[in-house]
C-alpha atoms as a PDB file:
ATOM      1  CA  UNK A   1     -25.560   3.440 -51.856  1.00  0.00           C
ATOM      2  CA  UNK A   2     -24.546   2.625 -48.022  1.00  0.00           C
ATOM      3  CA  UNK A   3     -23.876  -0.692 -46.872  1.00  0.00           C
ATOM      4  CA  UNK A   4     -26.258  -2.729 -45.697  1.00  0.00           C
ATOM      5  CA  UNK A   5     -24.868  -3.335 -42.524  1.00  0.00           C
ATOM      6  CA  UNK A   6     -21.863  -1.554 -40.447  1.00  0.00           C
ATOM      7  CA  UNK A   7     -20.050  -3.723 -37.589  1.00  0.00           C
ATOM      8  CA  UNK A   8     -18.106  -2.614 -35.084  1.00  0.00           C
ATOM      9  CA  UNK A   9     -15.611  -5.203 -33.469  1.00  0.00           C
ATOM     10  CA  UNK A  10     -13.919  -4.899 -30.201  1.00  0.00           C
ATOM     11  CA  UNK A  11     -10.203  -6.966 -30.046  1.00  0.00           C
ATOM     12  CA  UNK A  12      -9.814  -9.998 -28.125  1.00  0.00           C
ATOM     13  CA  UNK A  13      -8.686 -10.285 -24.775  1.00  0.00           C
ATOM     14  CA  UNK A  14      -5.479  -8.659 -24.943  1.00  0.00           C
ATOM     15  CA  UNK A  15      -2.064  -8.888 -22.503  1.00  0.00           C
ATOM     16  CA  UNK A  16      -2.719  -5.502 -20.809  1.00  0.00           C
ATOM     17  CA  UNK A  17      -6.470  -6.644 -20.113  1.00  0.00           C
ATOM     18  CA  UNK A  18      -5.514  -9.510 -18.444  1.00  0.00           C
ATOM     19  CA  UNK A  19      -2.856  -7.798 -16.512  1.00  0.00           C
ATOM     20  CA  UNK A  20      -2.691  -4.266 -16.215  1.00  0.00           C
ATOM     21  CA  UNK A  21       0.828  -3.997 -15.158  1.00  0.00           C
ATOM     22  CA  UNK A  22       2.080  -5.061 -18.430  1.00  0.00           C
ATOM     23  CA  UNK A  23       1.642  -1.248 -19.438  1.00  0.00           C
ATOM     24  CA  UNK A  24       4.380  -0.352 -17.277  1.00  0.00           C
ATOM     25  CA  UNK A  25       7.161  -2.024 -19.486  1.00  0.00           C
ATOM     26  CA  UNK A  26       5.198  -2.602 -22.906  1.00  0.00           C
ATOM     27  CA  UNK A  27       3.964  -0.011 -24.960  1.00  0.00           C
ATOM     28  CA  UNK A  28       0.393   0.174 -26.059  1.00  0.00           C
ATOM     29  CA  UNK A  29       0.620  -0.519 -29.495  1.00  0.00           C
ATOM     30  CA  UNK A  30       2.387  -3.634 -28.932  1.00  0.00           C
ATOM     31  CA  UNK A  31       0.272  -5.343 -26.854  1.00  0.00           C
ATOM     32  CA  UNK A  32      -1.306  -8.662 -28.712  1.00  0.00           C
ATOM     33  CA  UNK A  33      -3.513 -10.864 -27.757  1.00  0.00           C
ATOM     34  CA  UNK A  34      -3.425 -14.089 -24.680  1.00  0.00           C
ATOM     35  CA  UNK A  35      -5.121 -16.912 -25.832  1.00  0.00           C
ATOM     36  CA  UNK A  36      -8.244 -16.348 -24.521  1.00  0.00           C
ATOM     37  CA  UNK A  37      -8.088 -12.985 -26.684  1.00  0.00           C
ATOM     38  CA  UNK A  38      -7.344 -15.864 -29.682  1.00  0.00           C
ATOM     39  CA  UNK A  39     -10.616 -17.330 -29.069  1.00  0.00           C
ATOM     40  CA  UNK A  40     -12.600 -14.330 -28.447  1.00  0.00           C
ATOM     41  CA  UNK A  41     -10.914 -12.979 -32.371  1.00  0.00           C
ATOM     42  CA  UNK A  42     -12.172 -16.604 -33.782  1.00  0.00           C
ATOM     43  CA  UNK A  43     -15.926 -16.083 -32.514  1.00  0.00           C
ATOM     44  CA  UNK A  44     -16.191 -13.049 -33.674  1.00  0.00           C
ATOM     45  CA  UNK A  45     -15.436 -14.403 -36.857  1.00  0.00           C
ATOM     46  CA  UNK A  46     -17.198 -17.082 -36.860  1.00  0.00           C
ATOM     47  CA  UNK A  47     -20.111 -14.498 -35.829  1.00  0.00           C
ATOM     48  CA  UNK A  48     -19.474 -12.398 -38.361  1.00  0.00           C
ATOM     49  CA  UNK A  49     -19.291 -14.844 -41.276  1.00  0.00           C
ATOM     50  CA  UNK A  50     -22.771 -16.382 -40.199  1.00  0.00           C
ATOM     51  CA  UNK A  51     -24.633 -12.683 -40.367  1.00  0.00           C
ATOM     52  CA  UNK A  52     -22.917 -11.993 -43.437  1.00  0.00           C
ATOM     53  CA  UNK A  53     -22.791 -15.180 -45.899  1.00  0.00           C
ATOM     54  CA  UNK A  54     -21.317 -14.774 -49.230  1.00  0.00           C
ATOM     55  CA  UNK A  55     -21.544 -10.990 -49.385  1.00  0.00           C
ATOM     56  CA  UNK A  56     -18.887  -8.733 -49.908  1.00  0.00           C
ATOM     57  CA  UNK A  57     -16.848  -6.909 -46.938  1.00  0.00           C
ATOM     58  CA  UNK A  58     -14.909  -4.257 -46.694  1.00  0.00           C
ATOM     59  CA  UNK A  59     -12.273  -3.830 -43.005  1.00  0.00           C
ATOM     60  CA  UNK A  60     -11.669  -1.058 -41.439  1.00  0.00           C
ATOM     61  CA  UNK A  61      -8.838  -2.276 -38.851  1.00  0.00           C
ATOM     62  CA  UNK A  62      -6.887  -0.309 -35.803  1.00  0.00           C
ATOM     63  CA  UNK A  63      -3.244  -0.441 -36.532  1.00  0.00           C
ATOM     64  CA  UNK A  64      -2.685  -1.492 -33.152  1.00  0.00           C
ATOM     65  CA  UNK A  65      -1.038  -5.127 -32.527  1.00  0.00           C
ATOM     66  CA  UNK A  66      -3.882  -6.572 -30.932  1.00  0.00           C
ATOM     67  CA  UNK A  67      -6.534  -5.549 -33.661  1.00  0.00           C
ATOM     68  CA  UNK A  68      -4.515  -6.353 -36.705  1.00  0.00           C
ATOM     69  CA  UNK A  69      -4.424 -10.086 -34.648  1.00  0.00           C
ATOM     70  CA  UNK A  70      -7.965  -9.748 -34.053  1.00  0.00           C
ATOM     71  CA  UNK A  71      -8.523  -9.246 -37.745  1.00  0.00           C
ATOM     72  CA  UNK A  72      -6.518 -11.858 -39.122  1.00  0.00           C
ATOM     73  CA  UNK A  73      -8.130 -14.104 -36.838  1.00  0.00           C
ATOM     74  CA  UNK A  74     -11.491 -12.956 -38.246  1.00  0.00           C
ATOM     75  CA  UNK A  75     -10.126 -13.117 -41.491  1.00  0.00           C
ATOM     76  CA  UNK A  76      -9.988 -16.767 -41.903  1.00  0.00           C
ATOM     77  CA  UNK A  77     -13.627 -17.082 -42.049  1.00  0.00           C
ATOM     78  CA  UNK A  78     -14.015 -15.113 -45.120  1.00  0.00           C
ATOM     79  CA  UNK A  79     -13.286 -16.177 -48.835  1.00  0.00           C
ATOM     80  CA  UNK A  80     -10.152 -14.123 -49.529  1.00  0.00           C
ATOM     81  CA  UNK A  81     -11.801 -12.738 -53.066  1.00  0.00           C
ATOM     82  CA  UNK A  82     -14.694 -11.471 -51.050  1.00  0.00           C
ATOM     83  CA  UNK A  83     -12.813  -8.760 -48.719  1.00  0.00           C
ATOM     84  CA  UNK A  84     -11.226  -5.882 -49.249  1.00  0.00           C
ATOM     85  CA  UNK A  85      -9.493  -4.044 -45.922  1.00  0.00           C
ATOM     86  CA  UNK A  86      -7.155  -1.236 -44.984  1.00  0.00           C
ATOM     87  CA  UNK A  87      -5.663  -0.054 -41.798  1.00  0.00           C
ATOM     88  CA  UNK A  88      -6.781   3.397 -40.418  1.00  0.00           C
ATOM     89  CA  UNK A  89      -4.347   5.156 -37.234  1.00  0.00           C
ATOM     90  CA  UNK A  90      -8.035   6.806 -36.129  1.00  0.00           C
ATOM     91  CA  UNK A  91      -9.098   3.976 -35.695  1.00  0.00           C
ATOM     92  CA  UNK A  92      -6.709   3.073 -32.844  1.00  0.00           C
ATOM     93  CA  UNK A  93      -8.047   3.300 -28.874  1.00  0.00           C
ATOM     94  CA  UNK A  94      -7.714   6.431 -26.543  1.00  0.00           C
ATOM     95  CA  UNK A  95      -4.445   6.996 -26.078  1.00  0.00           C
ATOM     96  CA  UNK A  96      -3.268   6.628 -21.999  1.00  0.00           C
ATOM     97  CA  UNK A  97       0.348   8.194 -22.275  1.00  0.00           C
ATOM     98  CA  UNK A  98       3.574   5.991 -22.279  1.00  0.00           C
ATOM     99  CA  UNK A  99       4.686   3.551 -19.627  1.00  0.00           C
ATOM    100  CA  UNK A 100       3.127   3.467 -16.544  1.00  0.00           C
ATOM    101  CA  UNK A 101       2.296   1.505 -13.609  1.00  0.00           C
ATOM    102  CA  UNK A 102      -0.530  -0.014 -11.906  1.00  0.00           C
ATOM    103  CA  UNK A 103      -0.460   2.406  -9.271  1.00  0.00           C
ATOM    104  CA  UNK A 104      -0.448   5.448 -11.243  1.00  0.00           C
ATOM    105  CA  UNK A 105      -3.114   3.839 -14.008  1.00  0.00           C
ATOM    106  CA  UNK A 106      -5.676   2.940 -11.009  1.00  0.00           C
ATOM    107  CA  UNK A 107      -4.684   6.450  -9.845  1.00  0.00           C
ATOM    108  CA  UNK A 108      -6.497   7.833 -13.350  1.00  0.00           C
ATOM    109  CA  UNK A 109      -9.435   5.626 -13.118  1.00  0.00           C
ATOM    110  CA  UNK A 110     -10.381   7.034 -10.105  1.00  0.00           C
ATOM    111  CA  UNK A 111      -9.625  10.773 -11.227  1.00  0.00           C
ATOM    112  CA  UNK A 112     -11.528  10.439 -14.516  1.00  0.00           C
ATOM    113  CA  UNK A 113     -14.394   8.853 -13.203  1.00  0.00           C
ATOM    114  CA  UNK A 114     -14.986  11.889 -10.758  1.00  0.00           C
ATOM    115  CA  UNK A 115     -14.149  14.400 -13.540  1.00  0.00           C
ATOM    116  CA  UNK A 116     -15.873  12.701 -16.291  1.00  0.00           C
ATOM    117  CA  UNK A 117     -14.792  10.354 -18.965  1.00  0.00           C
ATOM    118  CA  UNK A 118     -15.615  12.198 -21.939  1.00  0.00           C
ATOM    119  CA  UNK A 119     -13.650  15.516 -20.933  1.00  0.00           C
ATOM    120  CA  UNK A 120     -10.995  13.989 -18.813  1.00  0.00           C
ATOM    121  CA  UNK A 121      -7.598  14.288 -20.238  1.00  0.00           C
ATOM    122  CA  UNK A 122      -5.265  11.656 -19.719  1.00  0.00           C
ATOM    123  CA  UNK A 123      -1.413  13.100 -19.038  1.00  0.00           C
ATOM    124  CA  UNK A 124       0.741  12.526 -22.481  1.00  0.00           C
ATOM    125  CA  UNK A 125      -2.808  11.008 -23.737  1.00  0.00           C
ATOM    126  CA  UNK A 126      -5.797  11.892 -24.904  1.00  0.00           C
ATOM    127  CA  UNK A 127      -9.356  12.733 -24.124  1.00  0.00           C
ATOM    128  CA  UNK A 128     -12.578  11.013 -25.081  1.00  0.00           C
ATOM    129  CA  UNK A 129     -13.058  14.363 -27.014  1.00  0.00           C
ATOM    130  CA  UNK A 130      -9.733  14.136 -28.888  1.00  0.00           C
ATOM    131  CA  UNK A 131     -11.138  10.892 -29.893  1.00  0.00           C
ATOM    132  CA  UNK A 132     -14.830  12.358 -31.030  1.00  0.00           C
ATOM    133  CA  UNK A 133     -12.939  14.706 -33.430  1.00  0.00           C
ATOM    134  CA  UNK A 134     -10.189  12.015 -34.642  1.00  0.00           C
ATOM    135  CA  UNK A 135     -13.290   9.843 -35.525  1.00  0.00           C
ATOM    136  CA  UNK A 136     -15.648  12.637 -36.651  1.00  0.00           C
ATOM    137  CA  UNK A 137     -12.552  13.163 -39.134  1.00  0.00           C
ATOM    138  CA  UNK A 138     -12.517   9.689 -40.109  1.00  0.00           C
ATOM    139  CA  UNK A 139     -16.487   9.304 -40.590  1.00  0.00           C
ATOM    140  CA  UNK A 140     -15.765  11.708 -43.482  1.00  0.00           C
ATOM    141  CA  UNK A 141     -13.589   9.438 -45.252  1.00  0.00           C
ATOM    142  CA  UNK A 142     -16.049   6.667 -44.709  1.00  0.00           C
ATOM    143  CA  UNK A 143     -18.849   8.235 -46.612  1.00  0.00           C
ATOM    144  CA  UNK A 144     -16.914   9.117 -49.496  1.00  0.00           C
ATOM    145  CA  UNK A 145     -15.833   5.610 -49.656  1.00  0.00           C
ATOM    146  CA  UNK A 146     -19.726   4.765 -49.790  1.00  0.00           C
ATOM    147  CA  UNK A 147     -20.371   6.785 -52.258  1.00  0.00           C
ATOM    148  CA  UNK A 148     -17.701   4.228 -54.653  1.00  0.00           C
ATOM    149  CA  UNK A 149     -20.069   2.344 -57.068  1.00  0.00           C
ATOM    150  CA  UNK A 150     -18.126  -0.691 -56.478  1.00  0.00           C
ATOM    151  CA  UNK A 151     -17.939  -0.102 -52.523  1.00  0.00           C
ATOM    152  CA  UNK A 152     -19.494  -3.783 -50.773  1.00  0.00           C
ATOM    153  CA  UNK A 153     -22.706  -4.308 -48.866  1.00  0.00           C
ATOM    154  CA  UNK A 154     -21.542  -4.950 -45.536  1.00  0.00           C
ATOM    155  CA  UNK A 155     -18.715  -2.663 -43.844  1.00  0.00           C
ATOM    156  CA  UNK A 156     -16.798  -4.113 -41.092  1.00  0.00           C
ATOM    157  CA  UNK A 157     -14.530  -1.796 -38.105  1.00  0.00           C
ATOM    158  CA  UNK A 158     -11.890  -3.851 -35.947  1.00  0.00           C
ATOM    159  CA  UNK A 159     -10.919  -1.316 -33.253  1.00  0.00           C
ATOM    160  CA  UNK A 160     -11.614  -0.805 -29.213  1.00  0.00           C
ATOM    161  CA  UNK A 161     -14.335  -0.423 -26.779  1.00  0.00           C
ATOM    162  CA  UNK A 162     -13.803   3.163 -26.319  1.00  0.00           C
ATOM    163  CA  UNK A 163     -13.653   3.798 -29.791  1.00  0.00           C
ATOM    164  CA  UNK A 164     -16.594   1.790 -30.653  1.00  0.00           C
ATOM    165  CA  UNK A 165     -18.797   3.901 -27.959  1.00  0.00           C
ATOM    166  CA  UNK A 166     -17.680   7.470 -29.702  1.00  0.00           C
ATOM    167  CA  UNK A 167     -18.010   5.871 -33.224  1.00  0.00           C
ATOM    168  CA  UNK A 168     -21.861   5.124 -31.968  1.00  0.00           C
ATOM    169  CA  UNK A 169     -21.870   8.661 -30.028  1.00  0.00           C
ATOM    170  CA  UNK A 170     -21.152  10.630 -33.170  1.00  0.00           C
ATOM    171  CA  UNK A 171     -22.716   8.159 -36.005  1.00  0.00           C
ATOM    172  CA  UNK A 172     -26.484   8.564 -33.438  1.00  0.00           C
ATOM    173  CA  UNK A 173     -25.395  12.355 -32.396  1.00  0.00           C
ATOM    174  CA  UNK A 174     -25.793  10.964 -28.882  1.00  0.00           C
ATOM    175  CA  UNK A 175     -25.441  13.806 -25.764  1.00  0.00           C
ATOM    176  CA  UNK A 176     -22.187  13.709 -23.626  1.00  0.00           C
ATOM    177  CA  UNK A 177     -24.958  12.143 -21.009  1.00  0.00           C
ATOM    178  CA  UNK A 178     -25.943   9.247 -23.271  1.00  0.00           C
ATOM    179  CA  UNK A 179     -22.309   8.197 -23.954  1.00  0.00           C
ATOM    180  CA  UNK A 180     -21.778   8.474 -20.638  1.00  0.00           C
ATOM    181  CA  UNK A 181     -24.372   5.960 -19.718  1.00  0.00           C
ATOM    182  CA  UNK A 182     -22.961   3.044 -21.807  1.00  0.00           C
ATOM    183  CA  UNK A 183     -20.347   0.787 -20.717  1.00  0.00           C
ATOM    184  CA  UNK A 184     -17.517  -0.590 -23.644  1.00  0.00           C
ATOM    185  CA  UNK A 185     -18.730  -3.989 -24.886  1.00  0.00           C
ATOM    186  CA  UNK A 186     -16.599  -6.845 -24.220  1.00  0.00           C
ATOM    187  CA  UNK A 187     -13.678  -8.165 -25.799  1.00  0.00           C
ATOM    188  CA  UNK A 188     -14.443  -9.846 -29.110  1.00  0.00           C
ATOM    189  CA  UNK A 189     -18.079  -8.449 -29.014  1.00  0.00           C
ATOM    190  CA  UNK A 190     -19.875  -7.234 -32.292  1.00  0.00           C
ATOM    191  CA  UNK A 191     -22.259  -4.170 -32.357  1.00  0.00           C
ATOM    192  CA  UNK A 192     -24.358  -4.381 -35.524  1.00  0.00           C
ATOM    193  CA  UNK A 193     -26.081  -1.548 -37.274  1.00  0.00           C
ATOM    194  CA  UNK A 194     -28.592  -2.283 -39.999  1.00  0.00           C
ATOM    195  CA  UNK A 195     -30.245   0.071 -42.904  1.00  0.00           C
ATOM    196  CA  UNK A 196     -33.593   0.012 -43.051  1.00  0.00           C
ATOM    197  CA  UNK A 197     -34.101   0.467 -46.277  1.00  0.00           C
ATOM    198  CA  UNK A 198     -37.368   1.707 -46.280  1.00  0.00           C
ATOM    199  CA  UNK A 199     -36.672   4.647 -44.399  1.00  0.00           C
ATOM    200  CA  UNK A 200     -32.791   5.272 -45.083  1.00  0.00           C
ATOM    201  CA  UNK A 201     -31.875   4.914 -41.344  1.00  0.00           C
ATOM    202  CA  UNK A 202     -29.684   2.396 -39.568  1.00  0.00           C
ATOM    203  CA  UNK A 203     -30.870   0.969 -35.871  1.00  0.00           C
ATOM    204  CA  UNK A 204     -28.736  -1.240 -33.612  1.00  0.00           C
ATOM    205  CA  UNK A 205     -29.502  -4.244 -33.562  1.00  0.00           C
ATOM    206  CA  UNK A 206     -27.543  -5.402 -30.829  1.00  0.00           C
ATOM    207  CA  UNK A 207     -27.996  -4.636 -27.135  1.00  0.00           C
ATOM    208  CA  UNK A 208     -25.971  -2.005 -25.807  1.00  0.00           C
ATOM    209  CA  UNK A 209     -24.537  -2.489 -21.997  1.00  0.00           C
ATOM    210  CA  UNK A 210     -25.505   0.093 -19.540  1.00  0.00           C
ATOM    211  CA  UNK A 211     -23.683   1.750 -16.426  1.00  0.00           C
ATOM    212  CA  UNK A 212     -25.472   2.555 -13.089  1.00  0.00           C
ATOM    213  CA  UNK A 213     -25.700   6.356 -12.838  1.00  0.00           C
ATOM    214  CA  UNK A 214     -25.254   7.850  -9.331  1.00  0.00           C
ATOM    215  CA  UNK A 215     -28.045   9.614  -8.678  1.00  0.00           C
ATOM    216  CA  UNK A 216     -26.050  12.702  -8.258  1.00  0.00           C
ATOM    217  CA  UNK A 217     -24.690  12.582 -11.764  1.00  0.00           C
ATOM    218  CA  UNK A 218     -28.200  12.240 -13.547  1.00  0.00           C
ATOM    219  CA  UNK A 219     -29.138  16.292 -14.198  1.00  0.00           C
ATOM    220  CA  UNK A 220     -30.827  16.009 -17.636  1.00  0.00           C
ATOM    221  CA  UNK A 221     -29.776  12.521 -18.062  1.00  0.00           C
ATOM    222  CA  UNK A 222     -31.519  10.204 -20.568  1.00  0.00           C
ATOM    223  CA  UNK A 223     -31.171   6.363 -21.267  1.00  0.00           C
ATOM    224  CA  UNK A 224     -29.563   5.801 -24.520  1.00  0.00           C
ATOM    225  CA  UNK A 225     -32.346   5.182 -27.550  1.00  0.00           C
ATOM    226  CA  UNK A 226     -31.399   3.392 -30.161  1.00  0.00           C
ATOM    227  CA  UNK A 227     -32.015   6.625 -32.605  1.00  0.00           C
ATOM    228  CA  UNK A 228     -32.091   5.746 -36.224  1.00  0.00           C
ATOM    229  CA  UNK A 229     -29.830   8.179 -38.967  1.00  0.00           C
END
């Protein structure tokens, strides 16, 4: 039977989100979280614990320093015999390379938002694509673990706002367009889907941000429905 519910939790405010020039010295992985990003962590839990009760959980956590904070931030709200939780590598954020600085990261920005995010390779990184396929591969492991007799109501993921948007691009089979059109939610924001158990499908039930689209860029564009599967 599937969980009830499926959360998706970005990290906290993190070093290289408050200043991007840490990525120039620091490598990805390692970056934790500033204090804000502390605070974000705890109201997500606090969040999280208040839509879930007394019900079992089960994490799903980015190995990445600033989610496995994030999570044992979260954790604290939760009655240790309740959760269960293992760390997952595709889980972890697009990748951007290895050190580099401000210049050459603004440098990307720019190039990726004329090429397009979703195909645009980063140098020594990856593309939104690689990601698609690294979570496509990791959806399959999550509906095995559904299938476990034992397996809790309520599933929660602990990972990035890029991830989060393909994880909701491939669990909806969204176009390339209709990712395109969302923006990451913020740091320490949930997305929550719900079953409906009446008809087996999930819906969002929280609001999704939106980009502008340049007018140019909208051949055979649609706005992103919240499609139930």
């Amino acid at each position: 039977m599937r969980p009830t519910r499926i959360l998706l939790v970005r990290h906290g405010e993190s070093e290289g989100n408050l200043d991007r020039s840490t990525y120039e010295w620091k490598q990805d992985y390692k970056l934790m979280l500033t204090e804000e990003g502390i605070k974000h962590a705890e109201e997500a839990g606090s969040e999280l614990a208040r839509v879930i009760g007394n019900e079992r959980v089960f994490f799903y956590v980015s190995p990445m320093w600033r989610t496995r904070m994030t999570f044992e931030h979260i954790a604290k709200f939760f009655d240790p015999e309740l959760y269960d939780w293992k760390e997952d590598p595709r889980l972890r954020e697009q990748e951007w390379g290895h050190f580099r600085d401000l210049k050459a990261n603004i440098q990307i920005d720019s190039e990726r938002n004329k090429f397009g995010t979703f195909y645009y390779r980063i140098k020594d990184g990856e593309s939104c694509a690689d990601v698609y396929d690294r979570i496509s591969d990791f959806m399959s492991t999550l509906h095995r673990d559904f299938e476990k007799p034992d397996f809790p109501n309520n599933t929660i993921l602990v990972t990035h706002g890029m991830t989060m948007r393909i994880f909701l691009m491939r669990w909806f089979k969204w176009t390339i367009e209709e990712f395109e059109s969302l923006r990451n939610p913020r740091n320490g924001e949930v997305v929550e889907l719900y079953l409906d158990r009446h008809t087996g499908k999930y819906n969002i039930v929280t609001n999704l941000r939106l980009k502008n689209i340049p007018e140019e860029d909208k051949y055979q564009w649609s706005i992103v429905k919240k499609k139930p599967l």
